[in-house]
PDB file of N, CA and C in Angstrom:
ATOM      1  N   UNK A   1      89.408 119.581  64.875  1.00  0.00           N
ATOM      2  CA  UNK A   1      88.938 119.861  66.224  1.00  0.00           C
ATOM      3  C   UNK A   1      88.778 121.367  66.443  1.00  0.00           C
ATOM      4  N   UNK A   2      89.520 122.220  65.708  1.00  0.00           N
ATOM      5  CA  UNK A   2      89.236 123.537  65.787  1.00  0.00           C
ATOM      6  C   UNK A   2      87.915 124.106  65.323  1.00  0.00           C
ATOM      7  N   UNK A   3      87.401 123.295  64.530  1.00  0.00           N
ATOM      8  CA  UNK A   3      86.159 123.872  63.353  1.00  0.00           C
ATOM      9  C   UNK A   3      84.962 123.756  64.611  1.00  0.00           C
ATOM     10  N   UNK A   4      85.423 122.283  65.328  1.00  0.00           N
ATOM     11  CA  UNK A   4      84.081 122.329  66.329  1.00  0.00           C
ATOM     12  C   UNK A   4      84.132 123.956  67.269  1.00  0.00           C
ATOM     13  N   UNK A   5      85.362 123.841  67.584  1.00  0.00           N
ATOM     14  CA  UNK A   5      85.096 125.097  68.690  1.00  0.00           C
ATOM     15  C   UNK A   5      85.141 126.485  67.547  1.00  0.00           C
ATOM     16  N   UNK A   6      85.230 126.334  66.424  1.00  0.00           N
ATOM     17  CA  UNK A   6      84.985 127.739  65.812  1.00  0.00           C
ATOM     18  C   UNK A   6      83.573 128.028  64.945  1.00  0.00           C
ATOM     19  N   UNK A   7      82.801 126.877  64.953  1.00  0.00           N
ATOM     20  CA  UNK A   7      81.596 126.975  64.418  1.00  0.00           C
ATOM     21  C   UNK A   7      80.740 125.412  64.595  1.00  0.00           C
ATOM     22  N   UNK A   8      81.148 124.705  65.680  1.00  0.00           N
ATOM     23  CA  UNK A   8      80.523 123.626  65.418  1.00  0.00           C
ATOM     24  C   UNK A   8      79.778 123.773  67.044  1.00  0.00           C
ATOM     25  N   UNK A   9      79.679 122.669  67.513  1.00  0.00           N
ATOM     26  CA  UNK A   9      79.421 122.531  68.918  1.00  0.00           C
ATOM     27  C   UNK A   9      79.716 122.780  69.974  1.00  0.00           C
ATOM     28  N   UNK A  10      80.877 123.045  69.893  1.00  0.00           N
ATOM     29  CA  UNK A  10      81.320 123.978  71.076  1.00  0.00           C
ATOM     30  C   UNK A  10      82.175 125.392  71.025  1.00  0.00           C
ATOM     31  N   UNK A  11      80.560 125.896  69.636  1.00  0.00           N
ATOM     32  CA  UNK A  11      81.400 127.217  69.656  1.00  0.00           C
ATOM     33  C   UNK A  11      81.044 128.315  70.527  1.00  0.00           C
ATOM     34  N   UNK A  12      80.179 127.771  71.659  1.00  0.00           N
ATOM     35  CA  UNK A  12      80.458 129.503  72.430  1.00  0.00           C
ATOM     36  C   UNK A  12      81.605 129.433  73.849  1.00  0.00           C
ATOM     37  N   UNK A  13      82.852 128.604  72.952  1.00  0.00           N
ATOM     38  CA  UNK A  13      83.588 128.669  73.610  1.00  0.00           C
ATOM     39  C   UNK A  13      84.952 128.877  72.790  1.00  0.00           C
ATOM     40  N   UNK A  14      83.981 129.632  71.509  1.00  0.00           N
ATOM     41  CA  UNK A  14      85.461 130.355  70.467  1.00  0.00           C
ATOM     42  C   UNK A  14      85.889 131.363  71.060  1.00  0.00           C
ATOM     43  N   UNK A  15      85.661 132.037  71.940  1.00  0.00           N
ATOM     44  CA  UNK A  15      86.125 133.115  72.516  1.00  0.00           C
ATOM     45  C   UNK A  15      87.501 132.609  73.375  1.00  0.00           C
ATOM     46  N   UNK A  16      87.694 131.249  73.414  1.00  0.00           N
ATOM     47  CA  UNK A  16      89.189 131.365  73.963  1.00  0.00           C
ATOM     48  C   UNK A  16      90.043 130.802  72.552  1.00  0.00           C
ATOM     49  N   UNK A  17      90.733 131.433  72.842  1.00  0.00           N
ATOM     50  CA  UNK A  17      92.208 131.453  71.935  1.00  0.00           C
ATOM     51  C   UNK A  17      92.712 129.851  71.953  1.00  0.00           C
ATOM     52  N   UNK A  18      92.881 129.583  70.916  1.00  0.00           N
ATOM     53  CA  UNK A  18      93.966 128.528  70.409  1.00  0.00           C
ATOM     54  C   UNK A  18      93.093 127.066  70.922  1.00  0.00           C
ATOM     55  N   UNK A  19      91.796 127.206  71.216  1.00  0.00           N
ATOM     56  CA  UNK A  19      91.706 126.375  71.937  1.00  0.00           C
ATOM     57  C   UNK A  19      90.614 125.140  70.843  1.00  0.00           C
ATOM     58  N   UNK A  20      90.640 123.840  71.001  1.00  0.00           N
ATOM     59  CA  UNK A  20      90.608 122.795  69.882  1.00  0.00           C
ATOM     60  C   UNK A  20      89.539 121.906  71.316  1.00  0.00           C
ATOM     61  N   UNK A  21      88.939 121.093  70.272  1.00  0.00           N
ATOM     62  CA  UNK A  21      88.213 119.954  71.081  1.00  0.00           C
ATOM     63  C   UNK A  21      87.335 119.405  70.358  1.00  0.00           C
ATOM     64  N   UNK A  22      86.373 118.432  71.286  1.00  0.00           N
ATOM     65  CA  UNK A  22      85.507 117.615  70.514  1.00  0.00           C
ATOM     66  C   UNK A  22      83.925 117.614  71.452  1.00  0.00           C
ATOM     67  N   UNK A  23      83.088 117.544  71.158  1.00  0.00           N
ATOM     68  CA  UNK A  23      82.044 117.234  72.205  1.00  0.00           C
ATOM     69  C   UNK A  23      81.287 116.052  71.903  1.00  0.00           C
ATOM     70  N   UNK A  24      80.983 115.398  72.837  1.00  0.00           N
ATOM     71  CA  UNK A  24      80.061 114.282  72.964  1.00  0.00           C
ATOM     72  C   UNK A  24      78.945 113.898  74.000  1.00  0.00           C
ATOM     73  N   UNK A  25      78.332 112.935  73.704  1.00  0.00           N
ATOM     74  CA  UNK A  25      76.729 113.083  74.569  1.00  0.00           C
ATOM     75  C   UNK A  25      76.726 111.457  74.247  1.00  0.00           C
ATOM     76  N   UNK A  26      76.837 110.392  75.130  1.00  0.00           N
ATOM     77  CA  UNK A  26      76.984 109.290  75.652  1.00  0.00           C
ATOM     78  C   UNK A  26      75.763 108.734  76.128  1.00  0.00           C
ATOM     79  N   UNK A  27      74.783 107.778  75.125  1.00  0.00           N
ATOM     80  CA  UNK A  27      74.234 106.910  75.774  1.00  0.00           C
ATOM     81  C   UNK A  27      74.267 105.623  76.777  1.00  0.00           C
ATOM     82  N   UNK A  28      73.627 105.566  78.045  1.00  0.00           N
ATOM     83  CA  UNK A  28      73.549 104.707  78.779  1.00  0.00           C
ATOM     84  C   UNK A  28      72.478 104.127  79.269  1.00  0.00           C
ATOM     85  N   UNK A  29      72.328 102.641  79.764  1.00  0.00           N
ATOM     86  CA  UNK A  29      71.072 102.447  80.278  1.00  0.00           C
ATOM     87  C   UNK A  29      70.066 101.894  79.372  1.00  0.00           C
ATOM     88  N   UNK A  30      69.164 101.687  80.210  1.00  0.00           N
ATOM     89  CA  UNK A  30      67.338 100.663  79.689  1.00  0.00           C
ATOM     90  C   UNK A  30      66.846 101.601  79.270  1.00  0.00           C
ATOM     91  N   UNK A  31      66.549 102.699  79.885  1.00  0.00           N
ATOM     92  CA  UNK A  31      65.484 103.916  79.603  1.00  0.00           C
ATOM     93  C   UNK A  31      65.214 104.104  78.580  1.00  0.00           C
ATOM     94  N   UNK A  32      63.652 104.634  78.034  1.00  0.00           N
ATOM     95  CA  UNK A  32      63.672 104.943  76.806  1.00  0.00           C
ATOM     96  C   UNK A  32      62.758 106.512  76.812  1.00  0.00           C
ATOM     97  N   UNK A  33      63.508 107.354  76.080  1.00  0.00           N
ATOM     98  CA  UNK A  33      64.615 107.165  75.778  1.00  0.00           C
ATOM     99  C   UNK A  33      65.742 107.283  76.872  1.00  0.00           C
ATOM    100  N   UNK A  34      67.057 106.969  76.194  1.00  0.00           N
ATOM    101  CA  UNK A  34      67.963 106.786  76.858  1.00  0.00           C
ATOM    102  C   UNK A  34      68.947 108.531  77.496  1.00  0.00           C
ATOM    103  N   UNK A  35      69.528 107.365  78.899  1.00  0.00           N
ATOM    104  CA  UNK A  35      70.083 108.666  79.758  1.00  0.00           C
ATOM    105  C   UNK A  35      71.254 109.179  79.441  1.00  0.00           C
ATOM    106  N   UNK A  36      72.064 110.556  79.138  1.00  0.00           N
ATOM    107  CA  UNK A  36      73.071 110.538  78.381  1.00  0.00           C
ATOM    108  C   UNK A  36      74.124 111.041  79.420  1.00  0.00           C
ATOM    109  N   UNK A  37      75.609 110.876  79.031  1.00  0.00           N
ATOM    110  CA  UNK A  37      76.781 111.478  79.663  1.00  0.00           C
ATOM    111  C   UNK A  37      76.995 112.985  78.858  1.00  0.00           C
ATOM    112  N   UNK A  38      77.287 113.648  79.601  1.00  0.00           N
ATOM    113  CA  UNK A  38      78.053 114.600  78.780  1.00  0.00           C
ATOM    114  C   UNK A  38      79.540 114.617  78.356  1.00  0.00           C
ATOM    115  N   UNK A  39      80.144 114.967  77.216  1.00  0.00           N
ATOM    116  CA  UNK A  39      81.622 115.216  77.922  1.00  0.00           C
ATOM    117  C   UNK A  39      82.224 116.308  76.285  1.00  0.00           C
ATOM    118  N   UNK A  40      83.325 116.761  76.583  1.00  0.00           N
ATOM    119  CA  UNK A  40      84.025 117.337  76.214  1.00  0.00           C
ATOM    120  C   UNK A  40      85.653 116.912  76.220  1.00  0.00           C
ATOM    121  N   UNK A  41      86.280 116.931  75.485  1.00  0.00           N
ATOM    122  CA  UNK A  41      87.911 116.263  75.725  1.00  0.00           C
ATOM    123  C   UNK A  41      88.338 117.980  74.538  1.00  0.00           C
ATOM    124  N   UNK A  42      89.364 118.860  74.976  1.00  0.00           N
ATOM    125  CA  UNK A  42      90.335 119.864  74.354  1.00  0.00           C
ATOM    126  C   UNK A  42      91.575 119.949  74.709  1.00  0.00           C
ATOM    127  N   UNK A  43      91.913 120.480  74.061  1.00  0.00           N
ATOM    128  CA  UNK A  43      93.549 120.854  74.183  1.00  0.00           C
ATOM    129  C   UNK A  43      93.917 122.227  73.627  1.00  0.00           C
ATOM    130  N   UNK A  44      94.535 122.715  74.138  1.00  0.00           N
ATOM    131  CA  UNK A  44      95.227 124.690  74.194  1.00  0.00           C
ATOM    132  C   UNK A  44      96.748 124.151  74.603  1.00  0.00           C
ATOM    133  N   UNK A  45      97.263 124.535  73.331  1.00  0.00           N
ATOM    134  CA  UNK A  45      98.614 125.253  74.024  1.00  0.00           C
ATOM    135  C   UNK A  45      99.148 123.865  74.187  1.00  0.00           C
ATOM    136  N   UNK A  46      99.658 123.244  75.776  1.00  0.00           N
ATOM    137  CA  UNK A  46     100.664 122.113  76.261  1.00  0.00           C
ATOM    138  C   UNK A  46      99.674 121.254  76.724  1.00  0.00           C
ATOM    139  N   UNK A  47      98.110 121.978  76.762  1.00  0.00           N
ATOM    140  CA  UNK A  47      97.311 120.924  77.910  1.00  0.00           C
ATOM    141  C   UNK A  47      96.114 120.763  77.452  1.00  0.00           C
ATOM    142  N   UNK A  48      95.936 119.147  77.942  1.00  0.00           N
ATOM    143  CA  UNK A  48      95.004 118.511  77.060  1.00  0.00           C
ATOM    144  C   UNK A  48      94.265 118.237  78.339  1.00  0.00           C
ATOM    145  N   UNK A  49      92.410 117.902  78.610  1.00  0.00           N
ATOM    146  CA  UNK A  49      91.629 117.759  79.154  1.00  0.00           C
ATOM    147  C   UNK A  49      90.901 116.853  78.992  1.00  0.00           C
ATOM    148  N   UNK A  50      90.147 116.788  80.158  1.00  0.00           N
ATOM    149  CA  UNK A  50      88.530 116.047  79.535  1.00  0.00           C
ATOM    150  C   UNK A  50      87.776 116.222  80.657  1.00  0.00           C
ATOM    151  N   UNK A  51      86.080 116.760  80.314  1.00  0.00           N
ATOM    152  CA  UNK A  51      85.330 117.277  81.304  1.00  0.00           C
ATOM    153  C   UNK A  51      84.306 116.188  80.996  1.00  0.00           C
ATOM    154  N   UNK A  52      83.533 115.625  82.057  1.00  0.00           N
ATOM    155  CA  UNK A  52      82.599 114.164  81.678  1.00  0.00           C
ATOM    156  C   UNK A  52      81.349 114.727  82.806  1.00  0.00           C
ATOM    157  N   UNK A  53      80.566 114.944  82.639  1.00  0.00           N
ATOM    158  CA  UNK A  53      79.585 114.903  83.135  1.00  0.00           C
ATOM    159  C   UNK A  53      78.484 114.049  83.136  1.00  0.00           C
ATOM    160  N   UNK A  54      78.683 113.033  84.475  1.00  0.00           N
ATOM    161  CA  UNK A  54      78.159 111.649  84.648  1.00  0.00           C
ATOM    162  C   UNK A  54      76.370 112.127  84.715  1.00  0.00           C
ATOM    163  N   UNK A  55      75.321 111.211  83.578  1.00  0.00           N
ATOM    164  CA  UNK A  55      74.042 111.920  83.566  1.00  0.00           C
ATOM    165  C   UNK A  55      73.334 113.098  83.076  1.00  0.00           C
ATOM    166  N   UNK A  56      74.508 113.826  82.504  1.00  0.00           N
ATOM    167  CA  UNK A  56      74.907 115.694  82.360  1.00  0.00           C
ATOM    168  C   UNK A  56      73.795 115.590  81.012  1.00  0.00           C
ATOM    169  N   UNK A  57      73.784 114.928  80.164  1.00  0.00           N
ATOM    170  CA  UNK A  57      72.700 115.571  78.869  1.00  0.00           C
ATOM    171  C   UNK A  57      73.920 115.174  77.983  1.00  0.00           C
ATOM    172  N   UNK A  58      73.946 116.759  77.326  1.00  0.00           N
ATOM    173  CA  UNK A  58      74.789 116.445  75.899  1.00  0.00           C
ATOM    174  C   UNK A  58      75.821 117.824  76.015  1.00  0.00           C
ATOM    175  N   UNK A  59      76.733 116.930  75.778  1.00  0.00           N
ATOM    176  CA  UNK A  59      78.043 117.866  75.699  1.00  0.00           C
ATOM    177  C   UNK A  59      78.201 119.692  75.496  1.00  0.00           C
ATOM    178  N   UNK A  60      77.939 119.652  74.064  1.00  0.00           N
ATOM    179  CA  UNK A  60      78.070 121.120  73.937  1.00  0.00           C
ATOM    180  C   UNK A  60      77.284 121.916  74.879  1.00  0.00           C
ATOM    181  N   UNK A  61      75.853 121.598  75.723  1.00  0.00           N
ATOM    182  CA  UNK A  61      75.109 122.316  76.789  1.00  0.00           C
ATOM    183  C   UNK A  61      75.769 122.450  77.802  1.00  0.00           C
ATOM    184  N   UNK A  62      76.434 121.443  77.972  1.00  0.00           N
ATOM    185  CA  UNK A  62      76.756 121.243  79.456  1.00  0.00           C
ATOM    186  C   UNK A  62      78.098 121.206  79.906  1.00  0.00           C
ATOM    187  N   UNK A  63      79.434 120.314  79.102  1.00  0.00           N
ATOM    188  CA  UNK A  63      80.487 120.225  79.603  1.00  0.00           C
ATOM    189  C   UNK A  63      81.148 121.266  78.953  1.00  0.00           C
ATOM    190  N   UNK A  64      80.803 121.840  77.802  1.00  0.00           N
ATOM    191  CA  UNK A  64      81.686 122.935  77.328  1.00  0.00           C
ATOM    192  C   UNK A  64      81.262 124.372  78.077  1.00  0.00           C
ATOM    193  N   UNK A  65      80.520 124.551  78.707  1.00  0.00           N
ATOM    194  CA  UNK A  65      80.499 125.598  79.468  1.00  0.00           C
ATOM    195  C   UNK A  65      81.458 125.307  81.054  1.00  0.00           C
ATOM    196  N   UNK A  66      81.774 124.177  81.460  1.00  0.00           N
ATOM    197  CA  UNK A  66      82.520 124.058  82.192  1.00  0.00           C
ATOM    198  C   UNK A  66      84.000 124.076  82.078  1.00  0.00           C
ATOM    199  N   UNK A  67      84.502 123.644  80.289  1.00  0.00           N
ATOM    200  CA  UNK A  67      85.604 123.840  80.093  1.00  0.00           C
ATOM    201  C   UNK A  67      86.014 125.196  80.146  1.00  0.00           C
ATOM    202  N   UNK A  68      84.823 125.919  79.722  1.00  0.00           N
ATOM    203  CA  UNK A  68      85.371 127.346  79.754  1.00  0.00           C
ATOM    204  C   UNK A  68      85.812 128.061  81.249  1.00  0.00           C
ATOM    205  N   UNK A  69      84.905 127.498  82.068  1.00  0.00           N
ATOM    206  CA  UNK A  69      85.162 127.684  83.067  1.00  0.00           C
ATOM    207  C   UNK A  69      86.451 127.586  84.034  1.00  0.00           C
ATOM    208  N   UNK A  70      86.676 126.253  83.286  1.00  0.00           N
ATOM    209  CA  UNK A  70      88.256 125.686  83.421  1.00  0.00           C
ATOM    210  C   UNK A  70      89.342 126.081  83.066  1.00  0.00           C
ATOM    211  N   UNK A  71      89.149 126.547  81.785  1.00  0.00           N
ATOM    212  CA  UNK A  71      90.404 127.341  81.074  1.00  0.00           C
ATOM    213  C   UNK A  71      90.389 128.721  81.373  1.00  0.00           C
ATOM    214  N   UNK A  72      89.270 129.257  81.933  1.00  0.00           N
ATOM    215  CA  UNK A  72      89.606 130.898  83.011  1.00  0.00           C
ATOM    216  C   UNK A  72      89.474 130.746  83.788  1.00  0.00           C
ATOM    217  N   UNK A  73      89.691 129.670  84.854  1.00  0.00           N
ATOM    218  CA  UNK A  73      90.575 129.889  86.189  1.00  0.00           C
ATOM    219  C   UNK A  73      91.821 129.529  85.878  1.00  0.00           C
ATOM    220  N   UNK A  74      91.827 128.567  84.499  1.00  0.00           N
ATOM    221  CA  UNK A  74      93.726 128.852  84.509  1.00  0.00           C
ATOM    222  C   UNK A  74      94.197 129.557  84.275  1.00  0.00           C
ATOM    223  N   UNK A  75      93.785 130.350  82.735  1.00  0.00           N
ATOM    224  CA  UNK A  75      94.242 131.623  82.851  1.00  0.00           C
ATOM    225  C   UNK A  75      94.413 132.392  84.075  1.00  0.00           C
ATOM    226  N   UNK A  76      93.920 132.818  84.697  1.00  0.00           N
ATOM    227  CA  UNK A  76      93.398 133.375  85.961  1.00  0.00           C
ATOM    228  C   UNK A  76      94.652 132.976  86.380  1.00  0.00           C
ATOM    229  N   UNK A  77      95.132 131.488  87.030  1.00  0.00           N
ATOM    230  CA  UNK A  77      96.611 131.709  88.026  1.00  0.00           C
ATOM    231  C   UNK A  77      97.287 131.705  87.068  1.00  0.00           C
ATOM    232  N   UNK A  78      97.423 131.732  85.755  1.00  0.00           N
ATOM    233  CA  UNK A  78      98.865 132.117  85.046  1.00  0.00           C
ATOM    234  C   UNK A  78      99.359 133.625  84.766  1.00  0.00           C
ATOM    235  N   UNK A  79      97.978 134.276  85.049  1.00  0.00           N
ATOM    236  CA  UNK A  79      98.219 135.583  84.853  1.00  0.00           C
ATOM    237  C   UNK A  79      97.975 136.100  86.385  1.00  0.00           C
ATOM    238  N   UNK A  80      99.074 136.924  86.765  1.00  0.00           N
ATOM    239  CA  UNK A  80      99.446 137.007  88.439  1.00  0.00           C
ATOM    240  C   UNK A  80      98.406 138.951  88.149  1.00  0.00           C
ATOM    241  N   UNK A  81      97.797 139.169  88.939  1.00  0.00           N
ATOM    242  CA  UNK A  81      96.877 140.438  88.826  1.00  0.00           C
ATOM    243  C   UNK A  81      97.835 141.604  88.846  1.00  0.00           C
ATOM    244  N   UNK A  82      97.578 142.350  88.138  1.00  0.00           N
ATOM    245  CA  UNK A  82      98.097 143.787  87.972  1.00  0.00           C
ATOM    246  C   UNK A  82      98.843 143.195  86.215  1.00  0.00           C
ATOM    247  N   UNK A  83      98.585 142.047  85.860  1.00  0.00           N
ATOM    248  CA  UNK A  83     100.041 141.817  84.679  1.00  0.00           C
ATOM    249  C   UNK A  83      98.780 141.273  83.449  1.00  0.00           C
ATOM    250  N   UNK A  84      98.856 141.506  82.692  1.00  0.00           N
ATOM    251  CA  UNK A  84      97.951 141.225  81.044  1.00  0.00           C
ATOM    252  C   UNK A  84      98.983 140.980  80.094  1.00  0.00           C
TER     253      UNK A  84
END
């Protein structure tokens, strides 16, 4: 799960540390072609996730830019301002 976020599909989200996952892109539906989910499931550290974007496309576009998003606002309240 590391290889994805260090050179696979969700690597422009190697820039966070320690951080592991998987990406996926979920067919649903008649349509042709067919309509996809996005999602992402990682884990850093103690905490494990999962970002699903209902309709979203395909994972690495879409939900891994939100994980990142996710994992720097946590950073963000774990680190109290003025402290690095």
């Amino acid at each position: 799960m590391r290889a994805v976020v260090t050179e696979g599909t969700a690597k422009s989200a190697s820039s966070i540390p320690g951080l592991m996952g998987k990406t996926g892109t979920a067919e649903f539906g008649t349509s042709v072609p067919p309509e996809t989910h996005a999602w992402f499931v990682g884990v850093r550290g103690g905490i494990g996730f999962a970002v699903f974007v209902e309709g979203g496309g395909v994972g690495g576009r879409v939900a891994v830019p939100l994980a990142i998003r996710f994992l720097q606002a946590l950073d963000a309240i774990a680190q109290p301002p003025g402290r690095l």
